[in-house]
Protein backbone atom coordinates (compact mmCIF):
# COMPACT_ATOMS: atom_id res chain seq x y z
CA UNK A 1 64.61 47.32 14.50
CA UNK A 2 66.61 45.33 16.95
CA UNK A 3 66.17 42.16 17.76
CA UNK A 4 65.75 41.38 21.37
CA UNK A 5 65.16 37.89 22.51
CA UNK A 6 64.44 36.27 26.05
CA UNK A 7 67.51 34.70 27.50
CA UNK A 8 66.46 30.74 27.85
CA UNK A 9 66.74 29.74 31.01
CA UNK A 10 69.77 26.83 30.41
CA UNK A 11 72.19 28.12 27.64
CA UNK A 12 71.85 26.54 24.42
CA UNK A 13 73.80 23.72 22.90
CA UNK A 14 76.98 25.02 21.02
CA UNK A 15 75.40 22.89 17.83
CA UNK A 16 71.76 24.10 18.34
CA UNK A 17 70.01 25.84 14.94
CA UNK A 18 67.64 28.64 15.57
CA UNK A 19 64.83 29.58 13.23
CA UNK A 20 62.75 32.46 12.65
CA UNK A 21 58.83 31.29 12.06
CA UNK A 22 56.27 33.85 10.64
CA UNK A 23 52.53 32.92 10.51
CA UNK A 24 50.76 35.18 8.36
CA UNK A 25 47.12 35.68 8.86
CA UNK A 26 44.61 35.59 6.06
CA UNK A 27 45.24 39.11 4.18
CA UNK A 28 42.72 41.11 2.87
CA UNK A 29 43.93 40.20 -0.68
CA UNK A 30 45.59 36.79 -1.44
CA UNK A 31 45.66 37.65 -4.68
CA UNK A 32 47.61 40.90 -3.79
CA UNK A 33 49.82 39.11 -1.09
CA UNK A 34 50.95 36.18 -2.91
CA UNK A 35 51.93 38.53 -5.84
CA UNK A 36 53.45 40.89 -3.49
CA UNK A 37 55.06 37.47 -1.68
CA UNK A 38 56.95 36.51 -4.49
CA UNK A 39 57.93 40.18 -6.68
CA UNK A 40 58.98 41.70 -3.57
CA UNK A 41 59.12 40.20 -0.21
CA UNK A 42 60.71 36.85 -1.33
CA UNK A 43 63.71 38.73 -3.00
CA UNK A 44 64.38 40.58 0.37
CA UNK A 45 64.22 37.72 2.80
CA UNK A 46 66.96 36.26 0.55
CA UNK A 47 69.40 38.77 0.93
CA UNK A 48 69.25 38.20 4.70
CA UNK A 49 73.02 37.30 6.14
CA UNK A 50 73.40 33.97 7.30
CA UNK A 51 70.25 32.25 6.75
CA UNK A 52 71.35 28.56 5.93
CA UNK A 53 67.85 27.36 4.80
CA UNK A 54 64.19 28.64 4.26
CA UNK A 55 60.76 26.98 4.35
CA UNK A 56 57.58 28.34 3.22
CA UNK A 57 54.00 27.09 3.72
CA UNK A 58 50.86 28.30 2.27
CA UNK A 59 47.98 26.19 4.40
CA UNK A 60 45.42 24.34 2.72
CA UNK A 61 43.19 22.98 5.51
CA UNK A 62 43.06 20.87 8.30
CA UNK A 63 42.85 17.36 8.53
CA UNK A 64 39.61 17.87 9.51
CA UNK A 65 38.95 19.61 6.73
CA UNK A 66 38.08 23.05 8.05
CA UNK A 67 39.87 26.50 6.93
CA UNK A 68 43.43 27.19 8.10
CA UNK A 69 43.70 29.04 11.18
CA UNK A 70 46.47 30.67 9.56
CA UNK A 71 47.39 31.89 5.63
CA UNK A 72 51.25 30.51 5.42
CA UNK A 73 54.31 30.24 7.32
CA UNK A 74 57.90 31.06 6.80
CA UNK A 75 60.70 29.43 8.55
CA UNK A 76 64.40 30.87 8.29
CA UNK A 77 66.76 28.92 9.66
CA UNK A 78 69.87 29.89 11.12
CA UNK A 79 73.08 28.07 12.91
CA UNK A 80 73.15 29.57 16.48
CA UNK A 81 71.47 32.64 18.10
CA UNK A 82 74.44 34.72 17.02
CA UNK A 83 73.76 34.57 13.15
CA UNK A 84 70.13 34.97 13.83
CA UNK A 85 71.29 37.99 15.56
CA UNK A 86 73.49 39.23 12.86
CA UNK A 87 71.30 38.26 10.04
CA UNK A 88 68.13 40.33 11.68
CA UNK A 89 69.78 43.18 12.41
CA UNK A 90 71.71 43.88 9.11
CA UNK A 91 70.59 46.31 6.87
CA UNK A 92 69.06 43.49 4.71
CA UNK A 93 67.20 42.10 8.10
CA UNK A 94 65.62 45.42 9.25
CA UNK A 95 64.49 46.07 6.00
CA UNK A 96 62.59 42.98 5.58
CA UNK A 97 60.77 43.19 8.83
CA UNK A 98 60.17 46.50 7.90
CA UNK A 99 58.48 45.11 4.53
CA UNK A 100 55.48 43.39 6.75
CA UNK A 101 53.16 45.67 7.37
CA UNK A 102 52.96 46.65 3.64
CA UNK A 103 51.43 43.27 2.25
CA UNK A 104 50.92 41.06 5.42
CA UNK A 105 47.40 42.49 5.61
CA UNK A 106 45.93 40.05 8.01
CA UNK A 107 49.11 40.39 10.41
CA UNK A 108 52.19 38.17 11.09
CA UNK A 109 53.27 36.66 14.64
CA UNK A 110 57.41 36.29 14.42
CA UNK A 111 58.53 33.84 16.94
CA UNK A 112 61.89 32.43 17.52
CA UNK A 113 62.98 28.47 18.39
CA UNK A 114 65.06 26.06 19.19
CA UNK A 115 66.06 23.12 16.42
């Protein structure tokens, strides 16, 4: 897979981070996706090229107290749209976006930003 992004329409800053954010819907399985999460996925992502910090979120609620629209989050940081780039579309990259669809049962929306 390549990564394509839309060109913003002023150029970044030289000393802008970009991050990758994944929401995960709720799987069919959290039992099956957290254990799938941490054995397999979690080993992949860190082989990615050039990531220079992770988060990871599983929600709880709201403040509201209601269920979470969403299951958990992952943000992978990166220093500039070129290591993003690079760190996507190694081997290691490909084969982690690749790795979704066999655990992220309830679907995951990728979306790139702007630090």
């Amino acid at each position: 897979m390549s990564i394509h992004l839309c060109e913003p329409k002023e150029q970044l800053k030289k000393n802008t981070m970009v991050k990758v954010t994944v929401l995960y819907g709720h799987p069919e399985s959290t039992m099956a996706f957290e254990e799938y999460y941490r054995e397999t996925h979690m080993p992949l992502a860190a082989k990615i090229p050039h990531v220079v910090k992770a988060e990871f979120t599983k929600f709880i609620g709201t403040p509201e107290g209601s269920f979470p629209s969403q299951y958990r989050m992952a943000e992978v940081y990166f220093d500039d749209m070129e290591d993003l780039k690079a760190g996507l579309n190694s081997k290691e990259g490909e084969d982690n976006v690749a790795d979704l669809s066999k655990f992220a049962t309830g679907g995951a929306d990728v979306q790139v930003g702007e630090i």
